[in-house]
N, C-alpha and C. Protein backbone atom coordinates (compact mmCIF):
# COMPACT_ATOMS: atom_id res chain seq x y z
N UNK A 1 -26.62 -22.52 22.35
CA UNK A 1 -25.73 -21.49 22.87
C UNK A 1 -25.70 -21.58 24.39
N UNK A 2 -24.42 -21.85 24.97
CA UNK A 2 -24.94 -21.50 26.29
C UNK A 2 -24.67 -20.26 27.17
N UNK A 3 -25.18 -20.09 28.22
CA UNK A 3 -25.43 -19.10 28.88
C UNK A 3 -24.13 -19.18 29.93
N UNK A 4 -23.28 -19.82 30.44
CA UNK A 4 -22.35 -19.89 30.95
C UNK A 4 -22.80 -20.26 32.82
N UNK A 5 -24.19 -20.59 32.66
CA UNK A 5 -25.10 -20.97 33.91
C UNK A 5 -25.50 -22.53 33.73
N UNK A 6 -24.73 -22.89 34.47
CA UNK A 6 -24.90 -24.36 34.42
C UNK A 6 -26.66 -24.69 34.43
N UNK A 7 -27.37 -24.44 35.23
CA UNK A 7 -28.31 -24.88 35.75
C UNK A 7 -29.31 -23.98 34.51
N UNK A 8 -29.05 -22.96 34.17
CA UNK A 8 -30.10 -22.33 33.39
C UNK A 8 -29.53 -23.19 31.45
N UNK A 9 -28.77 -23.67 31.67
CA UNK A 9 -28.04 -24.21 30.10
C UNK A 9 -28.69 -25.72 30.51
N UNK A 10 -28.32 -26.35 31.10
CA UNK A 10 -29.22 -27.41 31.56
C UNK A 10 -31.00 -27.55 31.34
N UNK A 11 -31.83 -26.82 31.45
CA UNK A 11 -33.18 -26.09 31.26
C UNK A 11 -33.19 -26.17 30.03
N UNK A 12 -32.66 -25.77 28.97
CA UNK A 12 -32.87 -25.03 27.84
C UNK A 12 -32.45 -26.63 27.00
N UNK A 13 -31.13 -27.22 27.57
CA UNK A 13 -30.80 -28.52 27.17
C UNK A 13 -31.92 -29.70 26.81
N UNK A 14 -32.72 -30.08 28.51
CA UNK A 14 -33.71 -30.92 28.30
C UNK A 14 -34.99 -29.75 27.82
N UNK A 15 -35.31 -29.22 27.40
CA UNK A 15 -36.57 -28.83 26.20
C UNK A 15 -35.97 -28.76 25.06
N UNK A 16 -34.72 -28.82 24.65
CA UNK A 16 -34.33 -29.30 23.20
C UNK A 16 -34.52 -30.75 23.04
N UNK A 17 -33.58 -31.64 24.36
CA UNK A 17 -33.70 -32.68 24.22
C UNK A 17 -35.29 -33.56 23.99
N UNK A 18 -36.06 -33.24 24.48
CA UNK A 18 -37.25 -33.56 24.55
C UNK A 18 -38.11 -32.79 23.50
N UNK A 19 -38.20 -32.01 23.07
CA UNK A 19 -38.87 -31.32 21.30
C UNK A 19 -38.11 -31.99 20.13
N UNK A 20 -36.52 -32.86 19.97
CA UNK A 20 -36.50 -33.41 19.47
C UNK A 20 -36.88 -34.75 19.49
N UNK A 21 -37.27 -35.50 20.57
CA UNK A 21 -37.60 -36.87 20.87
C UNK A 21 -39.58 -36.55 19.77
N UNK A 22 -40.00 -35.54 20.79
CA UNK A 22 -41.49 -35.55 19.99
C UNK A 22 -41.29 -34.99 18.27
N UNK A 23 -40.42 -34.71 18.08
CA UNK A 23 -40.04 -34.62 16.61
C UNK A 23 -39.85 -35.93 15.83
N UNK A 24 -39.13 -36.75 16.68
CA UNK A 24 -38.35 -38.01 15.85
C UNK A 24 -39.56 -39.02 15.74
N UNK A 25 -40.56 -39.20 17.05
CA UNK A 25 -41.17 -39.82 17.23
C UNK A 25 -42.52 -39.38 16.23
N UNK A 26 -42.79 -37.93 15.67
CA UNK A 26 -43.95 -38.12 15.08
C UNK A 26 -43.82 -38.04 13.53
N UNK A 27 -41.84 -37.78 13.12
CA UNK A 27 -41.57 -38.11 11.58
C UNK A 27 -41.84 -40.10 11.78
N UNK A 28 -41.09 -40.67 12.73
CA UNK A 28 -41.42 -42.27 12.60
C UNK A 28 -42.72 -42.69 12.20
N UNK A 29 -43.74 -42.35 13.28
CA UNK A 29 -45.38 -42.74 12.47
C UNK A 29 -45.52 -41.80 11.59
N UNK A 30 -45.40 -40.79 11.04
CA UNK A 30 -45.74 -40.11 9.34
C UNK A 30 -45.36 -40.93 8.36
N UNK A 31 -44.01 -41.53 9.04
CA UNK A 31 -43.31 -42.53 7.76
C UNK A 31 -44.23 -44.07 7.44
N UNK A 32 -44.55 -44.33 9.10
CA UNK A 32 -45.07 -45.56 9.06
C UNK A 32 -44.19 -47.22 9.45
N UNK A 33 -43.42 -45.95 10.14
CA UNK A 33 -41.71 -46.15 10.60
C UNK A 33 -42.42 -47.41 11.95
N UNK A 34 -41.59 -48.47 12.24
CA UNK A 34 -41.56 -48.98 13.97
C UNK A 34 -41.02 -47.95 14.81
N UNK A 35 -40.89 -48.28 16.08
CA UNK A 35 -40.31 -47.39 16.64
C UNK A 35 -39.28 -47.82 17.30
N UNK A 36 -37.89 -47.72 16.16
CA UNK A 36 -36.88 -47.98 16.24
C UNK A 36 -36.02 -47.59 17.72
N UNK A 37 -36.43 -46.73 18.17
CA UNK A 37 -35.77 -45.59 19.51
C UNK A 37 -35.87 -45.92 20.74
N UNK A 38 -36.97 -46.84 21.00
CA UNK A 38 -37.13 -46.87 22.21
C UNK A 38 -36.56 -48.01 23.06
N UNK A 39 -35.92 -47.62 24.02
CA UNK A 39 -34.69 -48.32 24.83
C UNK A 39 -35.35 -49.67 25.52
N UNK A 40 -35.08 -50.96 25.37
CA UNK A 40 -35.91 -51.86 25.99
C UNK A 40 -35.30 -52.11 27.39
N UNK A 41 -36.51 -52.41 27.90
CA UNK A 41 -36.52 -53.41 29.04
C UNK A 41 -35.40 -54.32 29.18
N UNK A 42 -35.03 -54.60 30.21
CA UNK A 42 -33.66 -55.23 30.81
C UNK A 42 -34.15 -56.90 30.40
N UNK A 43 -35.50 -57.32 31.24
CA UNK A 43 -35.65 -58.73 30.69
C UNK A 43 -36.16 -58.79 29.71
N UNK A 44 -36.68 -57.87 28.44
CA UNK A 44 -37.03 -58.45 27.67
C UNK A 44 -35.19 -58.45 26.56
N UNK A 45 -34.83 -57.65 26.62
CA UNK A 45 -33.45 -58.01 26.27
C UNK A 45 -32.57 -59.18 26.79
N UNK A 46 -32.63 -59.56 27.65
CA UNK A 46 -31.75 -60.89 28.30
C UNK A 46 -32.65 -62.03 27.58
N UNK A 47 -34.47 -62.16 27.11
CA UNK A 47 -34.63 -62.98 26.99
C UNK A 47 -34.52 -63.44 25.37
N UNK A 48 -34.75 -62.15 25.05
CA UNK A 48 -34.35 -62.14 23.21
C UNK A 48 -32.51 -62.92 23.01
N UNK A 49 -31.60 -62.26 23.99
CA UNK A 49 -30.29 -62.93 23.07
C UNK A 49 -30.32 -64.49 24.15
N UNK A 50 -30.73 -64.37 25.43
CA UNK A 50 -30.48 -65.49 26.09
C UNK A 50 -29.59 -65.23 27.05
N UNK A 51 -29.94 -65.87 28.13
CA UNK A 51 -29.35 -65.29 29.41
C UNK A 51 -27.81 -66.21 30.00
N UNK A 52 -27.05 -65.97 29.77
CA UNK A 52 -25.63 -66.36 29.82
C UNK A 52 -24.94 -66.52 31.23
N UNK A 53 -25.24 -65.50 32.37
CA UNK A 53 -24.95 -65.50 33.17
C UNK A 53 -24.18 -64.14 33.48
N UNK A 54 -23.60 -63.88 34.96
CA UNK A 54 -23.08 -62.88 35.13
C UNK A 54 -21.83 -63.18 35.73
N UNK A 55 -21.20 -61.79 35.60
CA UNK A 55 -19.87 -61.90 35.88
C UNK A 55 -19.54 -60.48 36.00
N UNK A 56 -18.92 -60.30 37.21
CA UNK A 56 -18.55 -58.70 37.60
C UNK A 56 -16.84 -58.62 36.91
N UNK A 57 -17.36 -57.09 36.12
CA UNK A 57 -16.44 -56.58 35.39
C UNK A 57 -15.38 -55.27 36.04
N UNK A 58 -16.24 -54.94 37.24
CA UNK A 58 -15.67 -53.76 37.59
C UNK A 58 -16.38 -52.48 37.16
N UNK A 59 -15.77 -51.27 37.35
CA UNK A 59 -16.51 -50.00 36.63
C UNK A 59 -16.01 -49.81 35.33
N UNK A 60 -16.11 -50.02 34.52
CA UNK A 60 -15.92 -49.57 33.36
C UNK A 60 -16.81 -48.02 32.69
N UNK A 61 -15.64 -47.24 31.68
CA UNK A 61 -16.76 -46.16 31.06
C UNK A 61 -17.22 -47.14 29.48
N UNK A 62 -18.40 -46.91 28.84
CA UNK A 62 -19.26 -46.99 28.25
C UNK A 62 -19.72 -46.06 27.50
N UNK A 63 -19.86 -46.39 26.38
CA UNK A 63 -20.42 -45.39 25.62
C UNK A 63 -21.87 -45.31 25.89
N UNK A 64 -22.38 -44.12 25.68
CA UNK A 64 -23.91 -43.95 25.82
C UNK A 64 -24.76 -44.74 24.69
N UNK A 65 -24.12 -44.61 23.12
CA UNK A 65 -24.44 -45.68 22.19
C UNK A 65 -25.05 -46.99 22.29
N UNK A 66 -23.43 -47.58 23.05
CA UNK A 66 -23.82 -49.07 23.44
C UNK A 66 -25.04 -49.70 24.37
N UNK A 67 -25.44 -48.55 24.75
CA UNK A 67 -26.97 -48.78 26.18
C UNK A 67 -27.94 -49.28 24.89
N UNK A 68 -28.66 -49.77 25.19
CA UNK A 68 -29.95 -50.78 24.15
C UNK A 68 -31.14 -51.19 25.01
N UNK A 69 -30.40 -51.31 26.86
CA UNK A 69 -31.51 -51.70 27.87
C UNK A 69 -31.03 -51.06 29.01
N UNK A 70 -32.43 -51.09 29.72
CA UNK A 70 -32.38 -50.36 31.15
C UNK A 70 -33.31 -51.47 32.16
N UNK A 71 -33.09 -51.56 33.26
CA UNK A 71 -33.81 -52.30 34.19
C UNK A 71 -34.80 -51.46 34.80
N UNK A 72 -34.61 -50.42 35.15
CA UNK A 72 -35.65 -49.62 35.29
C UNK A 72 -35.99 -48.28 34.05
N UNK A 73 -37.00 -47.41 34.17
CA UNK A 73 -37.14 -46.30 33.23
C UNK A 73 -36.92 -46.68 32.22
N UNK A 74 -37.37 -47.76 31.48
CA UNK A 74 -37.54 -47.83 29.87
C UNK A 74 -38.30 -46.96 28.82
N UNK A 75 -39.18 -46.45 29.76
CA UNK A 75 -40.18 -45.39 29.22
C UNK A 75 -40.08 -44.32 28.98
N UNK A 76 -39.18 -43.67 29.83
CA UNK A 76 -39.19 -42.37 29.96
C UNK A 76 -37.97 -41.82 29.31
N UNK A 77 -36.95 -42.48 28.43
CA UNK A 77 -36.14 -42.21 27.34
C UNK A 77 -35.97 -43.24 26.48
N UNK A 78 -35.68 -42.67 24.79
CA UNK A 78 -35.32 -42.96 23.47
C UNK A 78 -34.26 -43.47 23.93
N UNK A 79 -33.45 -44.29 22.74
CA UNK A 79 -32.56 -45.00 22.96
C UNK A 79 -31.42 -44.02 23.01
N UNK A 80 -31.39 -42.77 22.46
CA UNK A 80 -30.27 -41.41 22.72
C UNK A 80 -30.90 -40.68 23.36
N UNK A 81 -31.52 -41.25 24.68
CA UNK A 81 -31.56 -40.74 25.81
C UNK A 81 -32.64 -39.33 26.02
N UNK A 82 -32.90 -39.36 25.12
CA UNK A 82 -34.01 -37.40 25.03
C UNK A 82 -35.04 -38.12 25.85
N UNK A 83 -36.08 -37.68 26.64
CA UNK A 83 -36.98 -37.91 27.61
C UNK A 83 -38.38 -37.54 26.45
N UNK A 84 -39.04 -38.69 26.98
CA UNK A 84 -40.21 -38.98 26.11
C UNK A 84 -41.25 -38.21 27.06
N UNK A 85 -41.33 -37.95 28.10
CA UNK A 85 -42.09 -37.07 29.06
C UNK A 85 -41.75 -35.71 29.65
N UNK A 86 -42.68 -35.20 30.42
CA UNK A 86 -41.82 -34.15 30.96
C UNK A 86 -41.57 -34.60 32.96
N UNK A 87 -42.01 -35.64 32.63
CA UNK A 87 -41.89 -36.66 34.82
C UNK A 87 -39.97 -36.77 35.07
N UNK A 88 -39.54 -36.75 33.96
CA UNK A 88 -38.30 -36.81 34.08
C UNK A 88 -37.45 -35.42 34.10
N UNK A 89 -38.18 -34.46 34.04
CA UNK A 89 -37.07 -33.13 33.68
C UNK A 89 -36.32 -32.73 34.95
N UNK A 90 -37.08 -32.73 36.14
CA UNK A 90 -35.44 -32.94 37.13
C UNK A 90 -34.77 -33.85 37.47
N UNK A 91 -34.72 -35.06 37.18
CA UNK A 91 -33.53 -36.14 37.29
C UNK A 91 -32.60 -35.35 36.06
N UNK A 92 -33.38 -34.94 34.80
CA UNK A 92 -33.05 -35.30 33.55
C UNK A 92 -31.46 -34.00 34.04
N UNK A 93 -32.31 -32.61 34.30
CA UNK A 93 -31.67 -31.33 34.05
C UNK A 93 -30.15 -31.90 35.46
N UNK A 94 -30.92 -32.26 36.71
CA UNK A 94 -29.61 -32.55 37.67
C UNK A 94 -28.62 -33.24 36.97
N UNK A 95 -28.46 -34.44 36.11
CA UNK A 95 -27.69 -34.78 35.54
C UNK A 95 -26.67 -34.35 34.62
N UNK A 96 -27.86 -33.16 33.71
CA UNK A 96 -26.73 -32.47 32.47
C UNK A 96 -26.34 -31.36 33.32
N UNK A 97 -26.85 -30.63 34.55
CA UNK A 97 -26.08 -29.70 35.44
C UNK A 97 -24.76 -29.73 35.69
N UNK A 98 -24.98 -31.22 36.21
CA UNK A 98 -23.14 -31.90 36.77
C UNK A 98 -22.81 -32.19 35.84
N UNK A 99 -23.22 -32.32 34.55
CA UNK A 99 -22.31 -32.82 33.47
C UNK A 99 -21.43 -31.21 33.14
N UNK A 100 -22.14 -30.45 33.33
CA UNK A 100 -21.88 -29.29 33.01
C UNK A 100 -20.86 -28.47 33.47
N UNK A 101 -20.97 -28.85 34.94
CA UNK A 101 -20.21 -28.56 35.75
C UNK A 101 -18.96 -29.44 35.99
N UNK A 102 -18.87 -30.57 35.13
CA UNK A 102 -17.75 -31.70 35.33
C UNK A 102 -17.72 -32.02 36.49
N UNK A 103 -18.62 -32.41 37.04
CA UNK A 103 -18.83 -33.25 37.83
C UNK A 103 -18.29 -34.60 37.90
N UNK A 104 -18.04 -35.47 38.77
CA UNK A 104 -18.34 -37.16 38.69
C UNK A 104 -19.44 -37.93 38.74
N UNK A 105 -19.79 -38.35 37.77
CA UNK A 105 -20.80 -38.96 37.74
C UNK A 105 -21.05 -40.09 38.19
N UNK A 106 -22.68 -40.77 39.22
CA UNK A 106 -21.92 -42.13 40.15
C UNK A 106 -22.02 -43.10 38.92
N UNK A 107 -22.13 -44.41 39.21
CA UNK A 107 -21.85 -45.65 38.31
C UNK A 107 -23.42 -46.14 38.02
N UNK A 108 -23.41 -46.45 36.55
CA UNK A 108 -24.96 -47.08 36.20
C UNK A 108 -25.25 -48.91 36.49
């Protein structure tokens, strides 16, 4: 529900987001599950498909889906993004603030 307060709906956002990450993460080991969720590393992804080369595309939008790797902060979010800590809750909340606020968001 939100409160119509960006910054206080934001708050309430990342402790959902993050009580479901420690949810998902402790049905996975009950199951005996891998841990399907967690967003890899930039080189260990380039070295699994093979490194092709680069080529600038411009800004493009992206689905949040399609993310699989990060070059930095691999740790500190699931692959749908919920924060596996709490070291992240003000990057985490400034972000869904301006999302909130329709903001522009800069480029990843």
């Amino acid at each position: 529900m939100d409160t119509g307060f960006p910054s206080q709906d934001a708050q309430t956002d990342f402790s959902r987001a993050r009580r479901r990450q420690v949810l998902a993460h402790l049905a996975m080991r009950l199951r005996g599950d891998d841990d399907v969720n967690l967003i890899l590393p930039f080189e260990e992804f380039v070295e699994a498909l093979g490194h092709r080369g680069e080529r600038s595309l411009g800004l493009q939008t992206i689905p949040l889906d399609s993310i699989v790797g990060t070059v930095d902060r691999w740790r500190e979010f699931d692959r749908r993004f919920r924060p596996t800590s709490q070291r992240v809750r003000g990057r985490w909340q400034r972000i869904a603030e301006a999302e909130r606020r329709g903001e522009a968001m800069p480029p990843i």
